[in-house]
PDB file of N, CA and C in Angstrom:
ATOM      1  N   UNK A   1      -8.869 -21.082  10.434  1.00  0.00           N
ATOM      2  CA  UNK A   1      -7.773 -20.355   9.839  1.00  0.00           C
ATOM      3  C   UNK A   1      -6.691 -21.307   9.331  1.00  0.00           C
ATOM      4  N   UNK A   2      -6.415 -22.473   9.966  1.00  0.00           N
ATOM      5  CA  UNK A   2      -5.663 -23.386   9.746  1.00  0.00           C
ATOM      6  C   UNK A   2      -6.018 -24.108   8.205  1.00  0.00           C
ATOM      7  N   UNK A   3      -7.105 -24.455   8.218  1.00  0.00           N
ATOM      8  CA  UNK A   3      -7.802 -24.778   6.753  1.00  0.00           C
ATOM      9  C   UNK A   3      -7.755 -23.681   5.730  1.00  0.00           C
ATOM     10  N   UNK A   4      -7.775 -22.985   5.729  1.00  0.00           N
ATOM     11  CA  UNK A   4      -7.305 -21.581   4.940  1.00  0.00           C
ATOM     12  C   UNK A   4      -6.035 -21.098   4.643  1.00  0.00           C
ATOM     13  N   UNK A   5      -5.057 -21.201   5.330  1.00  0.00           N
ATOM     14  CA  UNK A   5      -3.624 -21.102   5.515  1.00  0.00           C
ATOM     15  C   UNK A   5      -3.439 -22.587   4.130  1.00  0.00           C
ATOM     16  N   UNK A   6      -3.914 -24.004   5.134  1.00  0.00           N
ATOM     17  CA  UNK A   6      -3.469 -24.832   3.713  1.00  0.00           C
ATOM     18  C   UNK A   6      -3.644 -24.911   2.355  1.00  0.00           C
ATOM     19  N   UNK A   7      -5.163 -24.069   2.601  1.00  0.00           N
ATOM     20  CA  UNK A   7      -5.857 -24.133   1.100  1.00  0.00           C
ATOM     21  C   UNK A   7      -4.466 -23.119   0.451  1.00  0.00           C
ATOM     22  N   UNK A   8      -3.925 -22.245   0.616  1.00  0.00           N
ATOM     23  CA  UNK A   8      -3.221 -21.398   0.069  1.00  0.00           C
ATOM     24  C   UNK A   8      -1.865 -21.588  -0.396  1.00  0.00           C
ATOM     25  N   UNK A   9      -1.808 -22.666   0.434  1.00  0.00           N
ATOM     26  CA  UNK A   9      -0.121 -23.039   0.580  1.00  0.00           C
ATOM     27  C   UNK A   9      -0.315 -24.514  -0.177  1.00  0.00           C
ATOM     28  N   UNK A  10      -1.408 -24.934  -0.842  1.00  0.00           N
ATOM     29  CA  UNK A  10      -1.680 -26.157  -1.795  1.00  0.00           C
ATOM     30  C   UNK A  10      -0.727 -25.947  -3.377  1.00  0.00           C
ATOM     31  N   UNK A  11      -0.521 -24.929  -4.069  1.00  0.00           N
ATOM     32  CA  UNK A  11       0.123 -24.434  -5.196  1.00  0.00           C
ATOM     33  C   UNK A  11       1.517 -24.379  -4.813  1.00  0.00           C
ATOM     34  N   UNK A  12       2.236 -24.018  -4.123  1.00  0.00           N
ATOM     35  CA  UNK A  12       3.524 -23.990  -3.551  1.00  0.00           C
ATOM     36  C   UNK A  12       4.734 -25.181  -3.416  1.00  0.00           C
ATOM     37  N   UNK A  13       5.414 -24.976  -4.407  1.00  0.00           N
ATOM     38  CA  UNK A  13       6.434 -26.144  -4.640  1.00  0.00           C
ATOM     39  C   UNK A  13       7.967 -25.696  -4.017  1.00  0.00           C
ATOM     40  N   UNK A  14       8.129 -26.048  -3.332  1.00  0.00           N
ATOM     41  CA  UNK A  14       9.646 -25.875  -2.768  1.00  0.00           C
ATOM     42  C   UNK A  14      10.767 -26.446  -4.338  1.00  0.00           C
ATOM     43  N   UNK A  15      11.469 -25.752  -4.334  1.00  0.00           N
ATOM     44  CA  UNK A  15      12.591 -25.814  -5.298  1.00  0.00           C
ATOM     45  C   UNK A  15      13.945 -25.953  -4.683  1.00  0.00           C
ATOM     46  N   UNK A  16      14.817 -27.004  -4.535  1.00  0.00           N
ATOM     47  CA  UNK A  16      15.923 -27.033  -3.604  1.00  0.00           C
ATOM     48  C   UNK A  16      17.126 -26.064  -4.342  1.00  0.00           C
ATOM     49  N   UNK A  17      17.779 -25.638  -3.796  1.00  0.00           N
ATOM     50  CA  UNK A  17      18.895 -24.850  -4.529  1.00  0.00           C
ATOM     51  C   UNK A  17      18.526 -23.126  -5.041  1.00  0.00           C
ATOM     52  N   UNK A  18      17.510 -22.723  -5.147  1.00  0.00           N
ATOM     53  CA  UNK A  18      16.942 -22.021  -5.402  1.00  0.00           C
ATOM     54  C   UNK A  18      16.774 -21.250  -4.071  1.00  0.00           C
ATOM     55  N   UNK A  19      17.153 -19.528  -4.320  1.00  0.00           N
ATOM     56  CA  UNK A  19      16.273 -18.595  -2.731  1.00  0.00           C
ATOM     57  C   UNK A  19      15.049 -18.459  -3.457  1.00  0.00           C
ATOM     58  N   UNK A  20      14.389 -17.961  -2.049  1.00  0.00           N
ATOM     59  CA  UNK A  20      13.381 -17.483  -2.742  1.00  0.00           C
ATOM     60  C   UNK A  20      13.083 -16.337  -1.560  1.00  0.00           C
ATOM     61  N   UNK A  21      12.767 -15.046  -2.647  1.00  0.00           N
ATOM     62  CA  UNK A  21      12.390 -13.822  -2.477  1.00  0.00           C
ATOM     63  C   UNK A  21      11.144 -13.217  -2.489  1.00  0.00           C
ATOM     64  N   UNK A  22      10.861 -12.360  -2.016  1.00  0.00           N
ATOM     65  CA  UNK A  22       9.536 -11.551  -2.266  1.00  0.00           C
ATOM     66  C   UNK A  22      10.246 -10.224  -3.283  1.00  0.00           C
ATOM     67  N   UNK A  23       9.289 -10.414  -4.515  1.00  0.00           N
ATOM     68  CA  UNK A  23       9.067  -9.128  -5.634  1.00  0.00           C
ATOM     69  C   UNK A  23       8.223  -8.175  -5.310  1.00  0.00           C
ATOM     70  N   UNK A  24       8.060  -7.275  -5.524  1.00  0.00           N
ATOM     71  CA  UNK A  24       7.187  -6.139  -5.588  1.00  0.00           C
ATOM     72  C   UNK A  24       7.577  -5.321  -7.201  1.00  0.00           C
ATOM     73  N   UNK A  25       6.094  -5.282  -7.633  1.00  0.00           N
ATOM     74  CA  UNK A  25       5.981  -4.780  -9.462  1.00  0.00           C
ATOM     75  C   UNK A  25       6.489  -3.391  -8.966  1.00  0.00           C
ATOM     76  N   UNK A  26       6.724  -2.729  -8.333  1.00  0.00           N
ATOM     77  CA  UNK A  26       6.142  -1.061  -8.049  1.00  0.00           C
ATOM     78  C   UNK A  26       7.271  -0.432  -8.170  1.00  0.00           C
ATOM     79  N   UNK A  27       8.667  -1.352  -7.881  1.00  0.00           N
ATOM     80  CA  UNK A  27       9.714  -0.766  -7.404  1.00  0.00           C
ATOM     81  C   UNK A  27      10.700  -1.317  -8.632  1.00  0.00           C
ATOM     82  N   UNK A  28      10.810  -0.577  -9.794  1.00  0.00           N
ATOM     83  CA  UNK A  28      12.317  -0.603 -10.663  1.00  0.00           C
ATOM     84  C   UNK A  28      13.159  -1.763 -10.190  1.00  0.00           C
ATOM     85  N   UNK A  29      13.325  -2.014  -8.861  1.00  0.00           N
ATOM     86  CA  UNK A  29      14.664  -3.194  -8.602  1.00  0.00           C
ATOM     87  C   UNK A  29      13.934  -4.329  -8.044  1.00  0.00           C
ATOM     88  N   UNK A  30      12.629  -4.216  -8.132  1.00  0.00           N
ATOM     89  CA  UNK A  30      12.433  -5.341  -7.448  1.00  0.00           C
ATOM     90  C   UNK A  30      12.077  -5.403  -6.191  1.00  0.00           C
ATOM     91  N   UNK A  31      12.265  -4.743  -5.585  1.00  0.00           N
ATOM     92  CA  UNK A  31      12.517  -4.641  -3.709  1.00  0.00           C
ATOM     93  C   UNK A  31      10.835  -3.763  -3.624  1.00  0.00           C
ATOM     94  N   UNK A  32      10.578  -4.034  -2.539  1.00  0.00           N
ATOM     95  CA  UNK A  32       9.152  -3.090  -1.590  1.00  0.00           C
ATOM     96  C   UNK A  32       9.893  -1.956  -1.113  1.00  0.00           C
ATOM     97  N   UNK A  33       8.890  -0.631  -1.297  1.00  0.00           N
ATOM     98  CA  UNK A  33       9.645   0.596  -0.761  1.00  0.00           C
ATOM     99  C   UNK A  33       8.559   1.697  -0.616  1.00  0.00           C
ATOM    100  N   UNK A  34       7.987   2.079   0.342  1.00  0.00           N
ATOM    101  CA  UNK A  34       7.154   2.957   0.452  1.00  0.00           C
ATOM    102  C   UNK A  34       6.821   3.809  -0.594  1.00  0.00           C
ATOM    103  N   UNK A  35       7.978   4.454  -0.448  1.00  0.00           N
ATOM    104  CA  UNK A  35       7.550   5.575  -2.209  1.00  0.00           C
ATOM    105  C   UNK A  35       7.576   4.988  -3.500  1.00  0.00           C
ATOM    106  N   UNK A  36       7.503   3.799  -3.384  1.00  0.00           N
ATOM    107  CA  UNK A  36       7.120   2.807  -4.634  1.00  0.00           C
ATOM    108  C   UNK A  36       5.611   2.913  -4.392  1.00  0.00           C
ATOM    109  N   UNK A  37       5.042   2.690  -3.446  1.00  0.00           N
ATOM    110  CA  UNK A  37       4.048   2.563  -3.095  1.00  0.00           C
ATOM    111  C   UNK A  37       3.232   4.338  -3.517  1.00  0.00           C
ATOM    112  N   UNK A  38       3.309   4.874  -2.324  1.00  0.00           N
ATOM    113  CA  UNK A  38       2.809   5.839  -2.780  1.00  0.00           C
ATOM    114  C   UNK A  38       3.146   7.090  -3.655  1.00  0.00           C
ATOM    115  N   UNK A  39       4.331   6.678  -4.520  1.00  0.00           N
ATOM    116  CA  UNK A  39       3.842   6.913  -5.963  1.00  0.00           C
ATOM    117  C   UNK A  39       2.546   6.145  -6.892  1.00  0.00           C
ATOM    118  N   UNK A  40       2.534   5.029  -6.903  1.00  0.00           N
ATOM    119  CA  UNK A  40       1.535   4.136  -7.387  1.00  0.00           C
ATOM    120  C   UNK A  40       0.508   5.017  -6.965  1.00  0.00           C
ATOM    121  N   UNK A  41       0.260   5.030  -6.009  1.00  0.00           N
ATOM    122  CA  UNK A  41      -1.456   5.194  -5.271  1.00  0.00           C
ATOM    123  C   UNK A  41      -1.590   7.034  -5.612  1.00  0.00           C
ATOM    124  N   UNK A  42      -0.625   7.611  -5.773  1.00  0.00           N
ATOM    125  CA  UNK A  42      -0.527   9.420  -6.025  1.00  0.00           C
ATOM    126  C   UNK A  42      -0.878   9.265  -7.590  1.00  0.00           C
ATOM    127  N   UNK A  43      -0.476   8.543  -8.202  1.00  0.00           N
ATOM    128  CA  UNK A  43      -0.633   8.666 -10.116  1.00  0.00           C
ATOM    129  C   UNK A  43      -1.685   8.513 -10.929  1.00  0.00           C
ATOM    130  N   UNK A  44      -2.222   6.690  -9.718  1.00  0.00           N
ATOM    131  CA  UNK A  44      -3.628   6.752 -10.629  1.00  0.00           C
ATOM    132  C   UNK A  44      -4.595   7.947 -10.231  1.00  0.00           C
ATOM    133  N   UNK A  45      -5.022   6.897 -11.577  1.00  0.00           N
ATOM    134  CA  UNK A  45      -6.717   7.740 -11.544  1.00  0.00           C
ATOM    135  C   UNK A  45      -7.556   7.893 -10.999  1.00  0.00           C
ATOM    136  N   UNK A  46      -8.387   9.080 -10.012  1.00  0.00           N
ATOM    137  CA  UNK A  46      -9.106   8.607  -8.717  1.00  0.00           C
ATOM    138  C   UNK A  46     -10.070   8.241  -8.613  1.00  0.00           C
ATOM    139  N   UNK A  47     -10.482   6.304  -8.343  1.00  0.00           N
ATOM    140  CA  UNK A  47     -11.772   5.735  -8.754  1.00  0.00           C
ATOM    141  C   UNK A  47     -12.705   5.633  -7.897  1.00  0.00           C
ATOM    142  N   UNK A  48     -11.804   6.519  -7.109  1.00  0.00           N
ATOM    143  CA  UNK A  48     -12.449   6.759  -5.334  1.00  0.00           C
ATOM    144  C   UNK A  48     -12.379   5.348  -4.355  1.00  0.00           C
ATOM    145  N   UNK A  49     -12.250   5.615  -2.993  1.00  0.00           N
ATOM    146  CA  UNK A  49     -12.300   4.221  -2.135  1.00  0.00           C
ATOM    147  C   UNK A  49     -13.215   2.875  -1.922  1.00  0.00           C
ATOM    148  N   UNK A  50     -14.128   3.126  -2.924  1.00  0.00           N
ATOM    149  CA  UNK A  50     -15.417   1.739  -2.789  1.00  0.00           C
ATOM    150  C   UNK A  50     -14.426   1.085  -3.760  1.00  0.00           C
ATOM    151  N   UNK A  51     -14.111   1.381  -5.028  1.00  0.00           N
ATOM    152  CA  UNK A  51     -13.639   0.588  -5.945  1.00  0.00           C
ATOM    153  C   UNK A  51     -12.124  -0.150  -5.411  1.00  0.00           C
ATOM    154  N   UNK A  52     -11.640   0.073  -4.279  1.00  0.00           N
ATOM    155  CA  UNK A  52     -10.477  -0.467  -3.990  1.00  0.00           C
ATOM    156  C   UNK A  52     -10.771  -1.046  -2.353  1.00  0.00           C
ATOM    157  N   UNK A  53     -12.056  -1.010  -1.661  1.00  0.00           N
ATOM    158  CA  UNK A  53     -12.139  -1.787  -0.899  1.00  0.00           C
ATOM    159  C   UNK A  53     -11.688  -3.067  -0.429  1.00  0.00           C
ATOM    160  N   UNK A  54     -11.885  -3.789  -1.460  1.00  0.00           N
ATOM    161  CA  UNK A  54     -11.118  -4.963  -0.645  1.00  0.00           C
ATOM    162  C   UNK A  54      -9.481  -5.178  -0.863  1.00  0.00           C
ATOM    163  N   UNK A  55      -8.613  -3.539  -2.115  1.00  0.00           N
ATOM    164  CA  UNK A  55      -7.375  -3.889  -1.676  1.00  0.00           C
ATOM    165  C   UNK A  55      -6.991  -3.300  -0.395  1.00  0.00           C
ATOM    166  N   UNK A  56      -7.672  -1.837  -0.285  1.00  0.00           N
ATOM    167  CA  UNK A  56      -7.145  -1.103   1.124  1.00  0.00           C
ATOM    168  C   UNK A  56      -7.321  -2.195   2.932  1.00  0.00           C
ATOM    169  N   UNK A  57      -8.637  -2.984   2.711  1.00  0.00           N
ATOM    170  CA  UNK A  57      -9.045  -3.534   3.889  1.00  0.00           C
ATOM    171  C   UNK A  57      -8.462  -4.807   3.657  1.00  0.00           C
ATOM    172  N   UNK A  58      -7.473  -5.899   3.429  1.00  0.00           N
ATOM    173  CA  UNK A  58      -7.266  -6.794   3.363  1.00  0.00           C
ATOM    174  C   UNK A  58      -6.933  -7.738   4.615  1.00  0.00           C
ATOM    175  N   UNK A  59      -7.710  -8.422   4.761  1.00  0.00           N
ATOM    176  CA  UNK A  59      -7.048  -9.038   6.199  1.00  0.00           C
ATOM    177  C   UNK A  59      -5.703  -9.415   6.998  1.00  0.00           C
ATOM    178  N   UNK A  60      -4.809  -9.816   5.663  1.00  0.00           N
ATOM    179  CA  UNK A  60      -3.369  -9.832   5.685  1.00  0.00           C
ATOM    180  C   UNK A  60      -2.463  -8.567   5.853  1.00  0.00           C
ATOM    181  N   UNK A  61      -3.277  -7.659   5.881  1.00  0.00           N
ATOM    182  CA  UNK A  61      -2.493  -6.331   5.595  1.00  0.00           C
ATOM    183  C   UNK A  61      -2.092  -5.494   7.034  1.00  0.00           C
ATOM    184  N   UNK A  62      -1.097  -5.087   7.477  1.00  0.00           N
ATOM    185  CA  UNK A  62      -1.090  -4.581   8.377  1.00  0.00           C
ATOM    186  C   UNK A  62      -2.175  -3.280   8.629  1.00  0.00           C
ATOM    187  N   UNK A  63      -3.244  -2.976   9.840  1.00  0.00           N
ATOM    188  CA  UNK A  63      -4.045  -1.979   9.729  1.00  0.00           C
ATOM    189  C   UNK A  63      -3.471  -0.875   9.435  1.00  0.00           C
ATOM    190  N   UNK A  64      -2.550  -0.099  10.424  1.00  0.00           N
ATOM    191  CA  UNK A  64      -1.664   0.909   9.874  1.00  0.00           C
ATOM    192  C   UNK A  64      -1.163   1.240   8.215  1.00  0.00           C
ATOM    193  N   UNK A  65      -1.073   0.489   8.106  1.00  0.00           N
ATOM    194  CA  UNK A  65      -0.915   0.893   6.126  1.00  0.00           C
ATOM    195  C   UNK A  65      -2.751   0.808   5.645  1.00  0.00           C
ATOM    196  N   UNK A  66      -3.530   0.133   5.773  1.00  0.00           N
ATOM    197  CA  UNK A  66      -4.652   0.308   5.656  1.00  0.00           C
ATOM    198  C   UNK A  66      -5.335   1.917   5.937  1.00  0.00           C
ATOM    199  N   UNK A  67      -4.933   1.963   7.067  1.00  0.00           N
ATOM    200  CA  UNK A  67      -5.252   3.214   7.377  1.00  0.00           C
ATOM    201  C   UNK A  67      -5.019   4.730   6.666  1.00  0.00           C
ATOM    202  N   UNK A  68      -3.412   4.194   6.443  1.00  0.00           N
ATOM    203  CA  UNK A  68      -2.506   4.953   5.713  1.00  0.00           C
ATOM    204  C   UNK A  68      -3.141   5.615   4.031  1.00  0.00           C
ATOM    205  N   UNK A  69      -3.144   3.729   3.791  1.00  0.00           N
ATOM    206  CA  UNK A  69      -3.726   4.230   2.836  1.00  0.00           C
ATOM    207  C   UNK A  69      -5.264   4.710   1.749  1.00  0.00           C
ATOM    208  N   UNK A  70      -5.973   4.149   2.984  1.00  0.00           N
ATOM    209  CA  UNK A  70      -7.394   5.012   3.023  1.00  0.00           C
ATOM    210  C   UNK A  70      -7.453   6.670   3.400  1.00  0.00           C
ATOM    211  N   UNK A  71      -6.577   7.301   3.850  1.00  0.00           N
ATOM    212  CA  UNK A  71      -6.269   8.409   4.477  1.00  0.00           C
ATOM    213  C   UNK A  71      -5.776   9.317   3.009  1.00  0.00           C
ATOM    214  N   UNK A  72      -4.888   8.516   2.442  1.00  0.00           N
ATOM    215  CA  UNK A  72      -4.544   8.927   1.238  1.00  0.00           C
ATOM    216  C   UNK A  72      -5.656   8.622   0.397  1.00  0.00           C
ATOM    217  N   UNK A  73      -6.429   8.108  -0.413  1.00  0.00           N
ATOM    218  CA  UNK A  73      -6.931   7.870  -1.741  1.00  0.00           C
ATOM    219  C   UNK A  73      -8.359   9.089  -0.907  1.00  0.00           C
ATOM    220  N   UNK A  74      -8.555   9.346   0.176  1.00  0.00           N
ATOM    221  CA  UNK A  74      -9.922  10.159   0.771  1.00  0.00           C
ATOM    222  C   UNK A  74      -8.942  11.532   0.828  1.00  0.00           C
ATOM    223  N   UNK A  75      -8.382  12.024   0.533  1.00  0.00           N
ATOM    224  CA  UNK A  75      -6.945  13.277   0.587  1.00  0.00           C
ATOM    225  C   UNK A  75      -7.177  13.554   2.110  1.00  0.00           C
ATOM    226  N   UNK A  76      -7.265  12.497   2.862  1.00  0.00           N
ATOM    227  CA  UNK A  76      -7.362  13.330   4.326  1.00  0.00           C
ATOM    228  C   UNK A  76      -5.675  12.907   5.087  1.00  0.00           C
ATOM    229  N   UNK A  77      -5.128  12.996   4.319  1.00  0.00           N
ATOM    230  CA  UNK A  77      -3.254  13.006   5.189  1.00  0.00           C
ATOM    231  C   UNK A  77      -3.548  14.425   5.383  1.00  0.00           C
ATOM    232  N   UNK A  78      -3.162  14.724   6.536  1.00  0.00           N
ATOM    233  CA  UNK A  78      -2.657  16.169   7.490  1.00  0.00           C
ATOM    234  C   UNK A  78      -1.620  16.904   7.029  1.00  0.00           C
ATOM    235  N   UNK A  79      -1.081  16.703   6.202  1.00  0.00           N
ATOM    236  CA  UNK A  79       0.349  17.105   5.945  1.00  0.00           C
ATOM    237  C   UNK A  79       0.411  18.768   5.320  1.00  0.00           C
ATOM    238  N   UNK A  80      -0.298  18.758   4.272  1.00  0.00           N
ATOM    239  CA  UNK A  80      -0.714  20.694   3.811  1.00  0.00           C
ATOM    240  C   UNK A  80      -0.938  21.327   4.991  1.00  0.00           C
ATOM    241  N   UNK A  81      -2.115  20.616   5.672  1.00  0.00           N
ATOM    242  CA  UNK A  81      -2.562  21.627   6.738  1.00  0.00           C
ATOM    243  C   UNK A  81      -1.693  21.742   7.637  1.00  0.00           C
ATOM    244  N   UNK A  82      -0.807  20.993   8.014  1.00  0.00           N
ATOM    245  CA  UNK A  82       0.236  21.147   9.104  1.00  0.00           C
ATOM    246  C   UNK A  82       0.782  22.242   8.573  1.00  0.00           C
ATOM    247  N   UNK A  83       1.526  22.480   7.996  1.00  0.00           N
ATOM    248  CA  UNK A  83       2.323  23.004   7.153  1.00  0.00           C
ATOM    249  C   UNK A  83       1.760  24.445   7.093  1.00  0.00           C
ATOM    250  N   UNK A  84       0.612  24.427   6.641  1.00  0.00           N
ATOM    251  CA  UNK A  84       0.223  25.937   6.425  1.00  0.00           C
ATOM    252  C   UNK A  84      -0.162  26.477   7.692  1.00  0.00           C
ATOM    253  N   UNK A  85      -0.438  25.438   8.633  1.00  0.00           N
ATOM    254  CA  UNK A  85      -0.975  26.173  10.338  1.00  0.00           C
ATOM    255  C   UNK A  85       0.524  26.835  11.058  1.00  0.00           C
ATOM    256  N   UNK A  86       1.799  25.961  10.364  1.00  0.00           N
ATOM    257  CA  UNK A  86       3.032  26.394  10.753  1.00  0.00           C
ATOM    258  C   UNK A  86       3.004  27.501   9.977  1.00  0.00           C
ATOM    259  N   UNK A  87       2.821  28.077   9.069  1.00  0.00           N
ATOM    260  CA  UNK A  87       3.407  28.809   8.035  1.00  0.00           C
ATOM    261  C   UNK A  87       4.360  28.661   7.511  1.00  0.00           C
ATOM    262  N   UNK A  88       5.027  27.749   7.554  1.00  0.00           N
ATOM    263  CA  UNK A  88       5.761  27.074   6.085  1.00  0.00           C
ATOM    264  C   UNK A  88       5.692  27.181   4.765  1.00  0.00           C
ATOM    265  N   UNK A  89       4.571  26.941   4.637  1.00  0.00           N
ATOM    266  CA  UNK A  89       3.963  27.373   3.620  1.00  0.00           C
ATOM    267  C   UNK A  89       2.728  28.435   3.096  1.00  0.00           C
ATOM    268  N   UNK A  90       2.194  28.720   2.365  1.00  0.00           N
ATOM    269  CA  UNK A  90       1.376  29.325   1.954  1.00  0.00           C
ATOM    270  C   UNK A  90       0.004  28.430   1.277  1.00  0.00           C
ATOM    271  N   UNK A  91      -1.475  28.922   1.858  1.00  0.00           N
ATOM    272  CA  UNK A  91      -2.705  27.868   1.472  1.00  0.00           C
ATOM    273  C   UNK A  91      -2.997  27.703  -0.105  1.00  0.00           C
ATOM    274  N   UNK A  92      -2.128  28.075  -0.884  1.00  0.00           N
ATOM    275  CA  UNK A  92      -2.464  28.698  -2.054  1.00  0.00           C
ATOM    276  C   UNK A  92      -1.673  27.774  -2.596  1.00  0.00           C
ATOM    277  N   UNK A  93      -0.449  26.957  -2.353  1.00  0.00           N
ATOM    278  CA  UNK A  93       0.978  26.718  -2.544  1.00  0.00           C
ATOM    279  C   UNK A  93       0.267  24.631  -2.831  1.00  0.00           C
TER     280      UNK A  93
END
Protein backbone atom coordinates (compact mmCIF):
# COMPACT_ATOMS: atom_id res chain seq x y z
CA UNK A 1 0.00 0.00 0.00
CA UNK A 2 2.92 2.14 0.75
CA UNK A 3 4.19 1.69 -2.94
CA UNK A 4 0.85 2.72 -4.20
CA UNK A 5 0.25 5.70 -1.99
CA UNK A 6 3.83 6.92 -3.68
CA UNK A 7 3.06 5.92 -7.06
CA UNK A 8 0.14 8.53 -6.66
CA UNK A 9 1.68 11.18 -4.87
CA UNK A 10 4.68 11.09 -7.82
CA UNK A 11 2.65 14.11 -9.95
CA UNK A 12 2.17 16.36 -6.92
CA UNK A 13 4.10 19.59 -6.66
CA UNK A 14 3.82 21.58 -3.52
CA UNK A 15 3.45 25.34 -4.43
CA UNK A 16 4.63 27.63 -1.46
CA UNK A 17 2.26 30.53 -0.83
CA UNK A 18 -0.53 28.98 -2.38
CA UNK A 19 -3.73 26.93 -0.16
CA UNK A 20 -4.71 24.28 -1.44
CA UNK A 21 -8.29 23.02 -1.50
CA UNK A 22 -10.41 20.22 -2.52
CA UNK A 23 -13.04 21.15 -5.62
CA UNK A 24 -15.93 19.24 -6.31
CA UNK A 25 -17.50 19.82 -10.25
CA UNK A 26 -21.12 19.06 -8.76
CA UNK A 27 -21.53 21.92 -6.55
CA UNK A 28 -22.04 25.69 -8.26
CA UNK A 29 -19.42 27.04 -5.47
CA UNK A 30 -17.09 24.69 -5.55
CA UNK A 31 -17.53 23.02 -2.15
CA UNK A 32 -18.78 18.96 -1.74
CA UNK A 33 -22.41 18.76 -0.62
CA UNK A 34 -24.57 15.83 -0.57
CA UNK A 35 -27.38 17.19 -2.65
CA UNK A 36 -24.78 18.10 -5.12
CA UNK A 37 -24.28 14.69 -5.16
CA UNK A 38 -27.47 13.21 -5.30
CA UNK A 39 -28.81 15.49 -7.62
CA UNK A 40 -26.04 14.28 -10.05
CA UNK A 41 -26.81 10.59 -9.49
CA UNK A 42 -31.12 11.45 -9.55
CA UNK A 43 -30.65 13.26 -13.27
CA UNK A 44 -28.64 10.97 -15.17
CA UNK A 45 -29.55 8.56 -17.35
CA UNK A 46 -30.11 5.10 -15.89
CA UNK A 47 -27.13 2.95 -17.26
CA UNK A 48 -27.88 0.73 -14.48
CA UNK A 49 -25.13 -0.40 -11.67
CA UNK A 50 -22.56 -2.69 -13.78
CA UNK A 51 -21.72 0.39 -15.82
CA UNK A 52 -20.67 2.40 -12.69
CA UNK A 53 -19.06 -0.38 -10.75
CA UNK A 54 -15.93 0.65 -10.20
CA UNK A 55 -17.24 4.36 -9.36
CA UNK A 56 -19.83 3.10 -6.65
CA UNK A 57 -17.12 0.34 -5.16
CA UNK A 58 -13.99 2.39 -4.96
CA UNK A 59 -11.57 1.47 -2.43
CA UNK A 60 -10.98 5.03 -1.25
CA UNK A 61 -14.51 5.60 -0.78
CA UNK A 62 -16.12 5.46 2.41
CA UNK A 63 -18.49 2.04 2.37
CA UNK A 64 -21.46 3.88 3.71
CA UNK A 65 -21.75 6.24 0.72
CA UNK A 66 -21.03 3.17 -1.43
CA UNK A 67 -23.77 1.65 -0.05
CA UNK A 68 -25.75 4.72 -0.20
CA UNK A 69 -25.18 4.98 -3.35
CA UNK A 70 -25.78 1.58 -4.82
CA UNK A 71 -29.11 1.68 -2.87
CA UNK A 72 -29.93 4.64 -4.94
CA UNK A 73 -28.98 3.94 -8.72
CA UNK A 74 -30.95 -0.02 -7.75
CA UNK A 75 -34.20 2.48 -6.43
CA UNK A 76 -33.97 0.42 -3.29
CA UNK A 77 -33.78 3.70 -0.67
CA UNK A 78 -36.79 2.97 1.78
CA UNK A 79 -37.97 6.27 1.81
CA UNK A 80 -41.65 6.03 -0.42
CA UNK A 81 -42.29 3.00 1.39
CA UNK A 82 -41.77 4.45 4.74
CA UNK A 83 -43.85 7.05 4.04
CA UNK A 84 -46.73 5.30 2.56
CA UNK A 85 -46.64 2.45 5.50
CA UNK A 86 -47.01 5.81 7.70
CA UNK A 87 -49.62 7.20 5.56
CA UNK A 88 -48.14 10.30 4.82
CA UNK A 89 -48.53 9.79 1.83
CA UNK A 90 -50.48 8.10 -0.75
CA UNK A 91 -48.87 4.80 -3.10
CA UNK A 92 -49.96 6.54 -6.09
CA UNK A 93 -48.18 9.97 -5.04
Amino acid sequence: MVGECMGLLLDIVLQPKISDQWLSRLDVGGGYSVRGVYSLLTTMDPLGVDSFSDFIWHKQEPLKVSVLTWRLLCTRLPIKDNLVQRNIISHDS
